[in-house]
N, C-alpha and C. Protein backbone atom coordinates (compact mmCIF):
# COMPACT_ATOMS: atom_id res chain seq x y z
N UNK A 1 94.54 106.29 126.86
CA UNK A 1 94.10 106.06 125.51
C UNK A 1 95.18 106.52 124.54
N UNK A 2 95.73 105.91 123.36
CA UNK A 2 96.57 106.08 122.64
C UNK A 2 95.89 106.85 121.41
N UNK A 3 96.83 108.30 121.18
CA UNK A 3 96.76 108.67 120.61
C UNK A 3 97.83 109.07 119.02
N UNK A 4 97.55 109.97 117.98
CA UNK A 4 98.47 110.34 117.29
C UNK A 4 98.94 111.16 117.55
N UNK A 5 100.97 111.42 116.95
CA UNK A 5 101.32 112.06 117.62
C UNK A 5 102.66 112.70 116.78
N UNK A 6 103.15 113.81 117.22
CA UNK A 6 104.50 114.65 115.63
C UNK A 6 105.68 114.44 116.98
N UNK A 7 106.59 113.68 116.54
CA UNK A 7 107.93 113.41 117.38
C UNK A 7 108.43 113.84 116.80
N UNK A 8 109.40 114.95 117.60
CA UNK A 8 111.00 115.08 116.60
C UNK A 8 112.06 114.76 117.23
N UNK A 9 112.77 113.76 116.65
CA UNK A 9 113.80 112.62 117.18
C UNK A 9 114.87 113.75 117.37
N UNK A 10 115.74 113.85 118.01
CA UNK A 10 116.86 114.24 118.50
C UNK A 10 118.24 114.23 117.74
N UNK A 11 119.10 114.57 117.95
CA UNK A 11 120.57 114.08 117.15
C UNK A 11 121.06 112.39 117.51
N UNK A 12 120.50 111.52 118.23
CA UNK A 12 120.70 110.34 118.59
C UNK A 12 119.55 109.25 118.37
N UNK A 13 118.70 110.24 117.72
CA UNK A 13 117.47 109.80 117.21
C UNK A 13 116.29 108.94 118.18
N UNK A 14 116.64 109.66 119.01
CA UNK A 14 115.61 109.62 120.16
C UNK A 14 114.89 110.56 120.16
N UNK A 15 113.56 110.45 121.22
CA UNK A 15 112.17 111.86 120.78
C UNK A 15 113.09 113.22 121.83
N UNK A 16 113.01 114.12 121.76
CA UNK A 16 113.25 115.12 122.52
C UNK A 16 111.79 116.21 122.90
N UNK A 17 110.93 116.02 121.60
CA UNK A 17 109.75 116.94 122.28
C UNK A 17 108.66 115.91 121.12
N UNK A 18 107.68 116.34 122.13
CA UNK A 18 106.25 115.45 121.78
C UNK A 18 105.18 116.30 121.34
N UNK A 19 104.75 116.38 120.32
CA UNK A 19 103.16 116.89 120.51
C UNK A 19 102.03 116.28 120.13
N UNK A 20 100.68 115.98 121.02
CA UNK A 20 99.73 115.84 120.40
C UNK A 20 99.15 116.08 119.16
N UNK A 21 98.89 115.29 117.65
CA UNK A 21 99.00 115.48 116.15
C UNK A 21 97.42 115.98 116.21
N UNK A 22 96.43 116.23 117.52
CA UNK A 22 95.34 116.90 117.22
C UNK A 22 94.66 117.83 118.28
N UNK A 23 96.07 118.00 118.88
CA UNK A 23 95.44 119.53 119.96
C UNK A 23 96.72 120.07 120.32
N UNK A 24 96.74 120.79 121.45
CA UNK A 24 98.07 121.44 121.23
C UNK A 24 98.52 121.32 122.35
N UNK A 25 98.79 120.04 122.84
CA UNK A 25 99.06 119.17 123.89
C UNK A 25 100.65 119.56 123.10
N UNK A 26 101.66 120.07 124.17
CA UNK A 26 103.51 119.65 124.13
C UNK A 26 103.75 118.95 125.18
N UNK A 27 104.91 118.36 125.17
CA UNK A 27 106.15 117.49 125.63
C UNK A 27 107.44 117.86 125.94
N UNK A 28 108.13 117.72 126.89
CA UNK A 28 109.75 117.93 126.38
C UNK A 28 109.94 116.80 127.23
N UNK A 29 110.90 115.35 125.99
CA UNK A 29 111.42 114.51 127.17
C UNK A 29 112.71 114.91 127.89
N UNK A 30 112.26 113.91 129.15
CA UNK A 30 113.69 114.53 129.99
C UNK A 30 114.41 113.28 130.13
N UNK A 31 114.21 112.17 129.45
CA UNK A 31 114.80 110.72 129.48
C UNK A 31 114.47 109.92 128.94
N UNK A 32 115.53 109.30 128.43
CA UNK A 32 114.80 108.05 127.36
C UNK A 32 115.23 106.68 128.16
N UNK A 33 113.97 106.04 128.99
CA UNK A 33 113.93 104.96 129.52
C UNK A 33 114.10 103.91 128.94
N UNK A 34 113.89 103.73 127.71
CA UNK A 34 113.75 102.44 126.64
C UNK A 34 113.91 103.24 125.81
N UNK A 35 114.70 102.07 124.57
CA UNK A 35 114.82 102.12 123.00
C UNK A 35 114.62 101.26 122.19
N UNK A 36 114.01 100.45 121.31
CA UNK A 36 113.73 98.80 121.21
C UNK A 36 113.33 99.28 119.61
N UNK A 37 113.53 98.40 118.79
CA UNK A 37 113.13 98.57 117.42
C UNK A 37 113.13 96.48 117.60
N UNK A 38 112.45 96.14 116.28
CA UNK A 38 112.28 95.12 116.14
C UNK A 38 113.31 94.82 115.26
N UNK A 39 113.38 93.33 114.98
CA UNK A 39 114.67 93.20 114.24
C UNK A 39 114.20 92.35 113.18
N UNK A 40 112.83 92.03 113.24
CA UNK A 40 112.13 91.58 111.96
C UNK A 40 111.35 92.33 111.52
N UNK A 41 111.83 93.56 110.95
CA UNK A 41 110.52 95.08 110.59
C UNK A 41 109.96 94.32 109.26
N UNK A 42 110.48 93.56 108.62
CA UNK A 42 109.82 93.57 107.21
C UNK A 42 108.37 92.40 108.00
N UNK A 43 108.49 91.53 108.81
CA UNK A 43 108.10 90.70 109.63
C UNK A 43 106.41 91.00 109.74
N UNK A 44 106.63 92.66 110.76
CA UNK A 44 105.53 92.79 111.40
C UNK A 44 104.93 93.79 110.36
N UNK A 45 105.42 94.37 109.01
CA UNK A 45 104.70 95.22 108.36
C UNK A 45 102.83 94.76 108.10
N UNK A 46 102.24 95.57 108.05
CA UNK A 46 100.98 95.04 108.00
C UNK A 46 100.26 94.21 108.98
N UNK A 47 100.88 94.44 110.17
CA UNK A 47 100.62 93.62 111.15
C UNK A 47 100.27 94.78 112.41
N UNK A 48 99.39 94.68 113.72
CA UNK A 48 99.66 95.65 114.53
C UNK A 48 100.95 95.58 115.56
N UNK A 49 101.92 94.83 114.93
CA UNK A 49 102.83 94.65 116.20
C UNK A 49 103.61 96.13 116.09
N UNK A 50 104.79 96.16 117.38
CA UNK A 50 105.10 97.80 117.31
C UNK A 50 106.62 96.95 116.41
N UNK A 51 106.82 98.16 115.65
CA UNK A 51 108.45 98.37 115.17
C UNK A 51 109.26 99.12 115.81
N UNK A 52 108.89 100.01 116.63
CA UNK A 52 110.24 101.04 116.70
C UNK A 52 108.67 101.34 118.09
N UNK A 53 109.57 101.36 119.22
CA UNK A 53 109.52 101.52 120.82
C UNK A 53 110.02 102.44 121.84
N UNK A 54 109.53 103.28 122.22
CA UNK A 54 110.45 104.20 123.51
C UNK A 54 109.25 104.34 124.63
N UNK A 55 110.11 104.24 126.24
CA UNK A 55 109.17 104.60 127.17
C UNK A 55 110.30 106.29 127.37
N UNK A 56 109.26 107.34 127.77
CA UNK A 56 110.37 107.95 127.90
C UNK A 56 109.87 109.16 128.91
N UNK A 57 110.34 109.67 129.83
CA UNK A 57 109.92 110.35 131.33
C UNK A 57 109.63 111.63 130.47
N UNK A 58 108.32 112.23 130.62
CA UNK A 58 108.22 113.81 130.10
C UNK A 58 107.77 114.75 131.04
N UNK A 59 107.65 115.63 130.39
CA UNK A 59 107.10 117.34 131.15
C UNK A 59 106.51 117.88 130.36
N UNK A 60 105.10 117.89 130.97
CA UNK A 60 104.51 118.70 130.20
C UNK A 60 102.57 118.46 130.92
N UNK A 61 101.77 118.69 129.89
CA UNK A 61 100.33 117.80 130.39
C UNK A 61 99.91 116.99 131.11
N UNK A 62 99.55 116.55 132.20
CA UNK A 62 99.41 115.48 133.01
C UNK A 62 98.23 115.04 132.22
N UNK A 63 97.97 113.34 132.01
CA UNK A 63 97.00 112.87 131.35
C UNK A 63 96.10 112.88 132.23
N UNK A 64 94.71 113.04 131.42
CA UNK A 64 93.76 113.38 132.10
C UNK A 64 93.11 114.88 132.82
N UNK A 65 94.36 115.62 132.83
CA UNK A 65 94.29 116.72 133.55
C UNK A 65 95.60 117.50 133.00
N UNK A 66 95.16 117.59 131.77
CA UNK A 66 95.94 118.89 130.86
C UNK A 66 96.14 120.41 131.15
N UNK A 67 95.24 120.55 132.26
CA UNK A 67 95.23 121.86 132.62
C UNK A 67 96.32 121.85 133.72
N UNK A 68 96.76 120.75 134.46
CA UNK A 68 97.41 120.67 135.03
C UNK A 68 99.17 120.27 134.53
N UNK A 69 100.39 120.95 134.53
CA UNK A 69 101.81 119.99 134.55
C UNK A 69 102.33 119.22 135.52
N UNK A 70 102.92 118.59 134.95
CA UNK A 70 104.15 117.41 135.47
C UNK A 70 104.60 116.90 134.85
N UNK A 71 105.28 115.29 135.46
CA UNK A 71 105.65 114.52 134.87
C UNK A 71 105.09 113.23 135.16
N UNK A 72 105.64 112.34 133.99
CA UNK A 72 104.75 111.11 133.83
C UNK A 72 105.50 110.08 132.83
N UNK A 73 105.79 108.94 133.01
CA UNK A 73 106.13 108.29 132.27
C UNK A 73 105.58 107.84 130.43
N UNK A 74 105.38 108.04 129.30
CA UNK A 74 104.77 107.97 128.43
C UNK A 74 105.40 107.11 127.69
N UNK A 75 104.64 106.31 126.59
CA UNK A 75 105.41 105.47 125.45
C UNK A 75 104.56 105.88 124.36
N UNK A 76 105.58 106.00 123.34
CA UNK A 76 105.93 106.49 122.03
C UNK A 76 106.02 105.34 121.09
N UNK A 77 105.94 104.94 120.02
CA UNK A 77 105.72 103.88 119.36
C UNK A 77 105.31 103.81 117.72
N UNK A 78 105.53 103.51 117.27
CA UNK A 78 105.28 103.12 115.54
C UNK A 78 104.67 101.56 115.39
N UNK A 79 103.96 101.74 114.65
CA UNK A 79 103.00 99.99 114.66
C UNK A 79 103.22 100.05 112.95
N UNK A 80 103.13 98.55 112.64
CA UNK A 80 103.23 98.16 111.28
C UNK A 80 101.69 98.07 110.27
N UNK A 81 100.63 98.51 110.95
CA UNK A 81 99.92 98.33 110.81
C UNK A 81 99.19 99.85 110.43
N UNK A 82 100.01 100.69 110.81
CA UNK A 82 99.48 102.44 110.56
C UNK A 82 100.73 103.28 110.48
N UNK A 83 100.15 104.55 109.83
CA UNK A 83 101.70 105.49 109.82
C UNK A 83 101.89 106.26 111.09
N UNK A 84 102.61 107.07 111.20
CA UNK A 84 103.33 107.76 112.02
C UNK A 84 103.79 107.14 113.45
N UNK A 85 103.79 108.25 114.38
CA UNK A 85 104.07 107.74 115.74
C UNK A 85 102.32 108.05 116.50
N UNK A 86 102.27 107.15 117.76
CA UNK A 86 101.21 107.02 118.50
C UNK A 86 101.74 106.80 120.00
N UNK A 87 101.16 107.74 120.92
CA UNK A 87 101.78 108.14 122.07
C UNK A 87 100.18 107.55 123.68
N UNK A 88 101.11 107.13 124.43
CA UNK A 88 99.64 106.90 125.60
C UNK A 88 100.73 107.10 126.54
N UNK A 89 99.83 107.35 127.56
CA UNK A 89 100.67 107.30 128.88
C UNK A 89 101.05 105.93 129.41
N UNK A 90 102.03 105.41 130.23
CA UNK A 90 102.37 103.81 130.53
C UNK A 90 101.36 103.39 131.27
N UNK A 91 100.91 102.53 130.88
CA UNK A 91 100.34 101.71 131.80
C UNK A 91 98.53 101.67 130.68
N UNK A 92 98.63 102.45 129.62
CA UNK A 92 97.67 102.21 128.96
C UNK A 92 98.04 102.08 127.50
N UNK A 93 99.13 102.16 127.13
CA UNK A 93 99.49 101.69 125.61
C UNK A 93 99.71 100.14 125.70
């Protein structure tokens, strides 16, 4: 399930740590698998398509089982249709 989420982009402006924007779920990525921005942003504004895209390998919470760590593939994402960033694990965003 996709949630909201406080990214702080890196010096290459990639995410480096993740947190859940309503519990105190952390992140630290350890790879940025994908990078994708759209190239028609004015395009999809107001629209739910994504603008700005990353899948990216983390450490931290296992979904579903927060009490538990690991790792897990996650995607990170901005939609034209809402503010900030919104985070799910792959295979459900």
């Amino acid at each position: 399930m996709e949630a909201p989420a406080i990214v702080h982009l890196g010096p290459r402006m990639t995410p480096d740590t993740i947190w859940h924007a309503t519990s105190s779920l952390r992140w630290e990525v350890l790879r940025v698998l994908e990078d994708w921005t759209t190239r028609r942003y004015h395009d999809v504004l107001g629209t739910p398509a994504d603008t700005r895209r990353f899948r990216v390998l983390v450490s931290g919470p296992l979904p579903a089982r927060p009490e538990q760590t690991g790792e897990f593939v996650m995607v990170v994402r901005r939609v034209g249709d809402r503010p900030g960033w919104w985070i799910a694990p792959e295979g459900d965003a």
